[in-house]
Protein backbone atom coordinates (compact mmCIF):
# COMPACT_ATOMS: atom_id res chain seq x y z
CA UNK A 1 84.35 63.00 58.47
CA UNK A 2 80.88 62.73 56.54
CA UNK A 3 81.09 60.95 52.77
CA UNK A 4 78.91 62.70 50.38
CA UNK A 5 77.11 61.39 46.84
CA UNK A 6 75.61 63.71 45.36
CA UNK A 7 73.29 61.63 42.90
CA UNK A 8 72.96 62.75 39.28
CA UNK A 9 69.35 64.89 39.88
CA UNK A 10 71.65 66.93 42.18
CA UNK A 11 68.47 67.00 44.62
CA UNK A 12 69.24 63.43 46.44
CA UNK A 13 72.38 62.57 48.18
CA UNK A 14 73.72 59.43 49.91
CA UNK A 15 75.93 60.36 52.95
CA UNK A 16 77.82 57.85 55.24
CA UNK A 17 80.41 58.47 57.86
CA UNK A 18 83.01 56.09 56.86
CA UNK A 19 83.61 54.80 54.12
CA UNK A 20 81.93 51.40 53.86
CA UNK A 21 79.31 53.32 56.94
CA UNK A 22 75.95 52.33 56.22
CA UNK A 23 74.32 54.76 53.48
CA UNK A 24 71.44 57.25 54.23
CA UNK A 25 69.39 58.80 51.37
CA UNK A 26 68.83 62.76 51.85
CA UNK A 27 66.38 64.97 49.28
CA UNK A 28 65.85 68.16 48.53
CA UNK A 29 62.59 69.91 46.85
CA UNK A 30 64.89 72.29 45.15
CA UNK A 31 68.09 72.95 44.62
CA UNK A 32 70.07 75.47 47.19
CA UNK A 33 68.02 74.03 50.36
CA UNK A 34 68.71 71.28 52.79
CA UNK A 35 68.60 67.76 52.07
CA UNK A 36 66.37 65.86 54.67
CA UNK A 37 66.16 62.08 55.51
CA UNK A 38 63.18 60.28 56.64
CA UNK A 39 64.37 60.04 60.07
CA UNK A 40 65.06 63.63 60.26
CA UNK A 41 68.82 64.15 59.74
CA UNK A 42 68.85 67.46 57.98
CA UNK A 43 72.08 68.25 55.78
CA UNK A 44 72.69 71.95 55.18
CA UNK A 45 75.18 72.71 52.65
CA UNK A 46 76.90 76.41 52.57
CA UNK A 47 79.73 76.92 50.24
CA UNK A 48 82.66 74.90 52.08
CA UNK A 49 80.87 74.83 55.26
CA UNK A 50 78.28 71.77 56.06
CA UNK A 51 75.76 71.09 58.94
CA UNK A 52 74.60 67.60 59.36
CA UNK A 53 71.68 67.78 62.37
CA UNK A 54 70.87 64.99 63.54
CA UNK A 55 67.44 64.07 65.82
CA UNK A 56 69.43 62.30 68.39
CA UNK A 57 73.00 63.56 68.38
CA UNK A 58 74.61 67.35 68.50
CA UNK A 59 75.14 69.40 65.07
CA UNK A 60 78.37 68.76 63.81
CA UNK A 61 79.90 71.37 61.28
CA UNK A 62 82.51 70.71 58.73
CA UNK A 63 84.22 72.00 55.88
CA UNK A 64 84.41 70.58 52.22
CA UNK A 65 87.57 68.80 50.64
């Protein structure tokens, strides 16, 4: 499970993977494209579906609540 904030520009988001997880900031340069992280971790959001890549683990791919 991946928690998502979706801050109010709608082009940052703060995701975690539990609930109290530690909190990594993602941006986007426009809406509609993936949010990337300054260590790489690239968030791809597609309808229900989402991609989280990160640089040293396998793509996981999940769907929206």
């Amino acid at each position: 499970m991946i928690y998502i904030d979706f801050l109010a520009n709608d082009l940052s988001i703060i995701i975690r993977k539990s609930p109290t997880g530690p909190m990594l900031r993602l941006s986007a340069y426009a809406q509609g494209v993936s949010y990337v992280g300054d260590d790489g971790t690239n968030l791809t959001l597609d309808g229900k579906d989402i991609k989280l890549d990160e640089p040293t683990r396998e793509p996981v791919t999940c769907k929206r609540l």
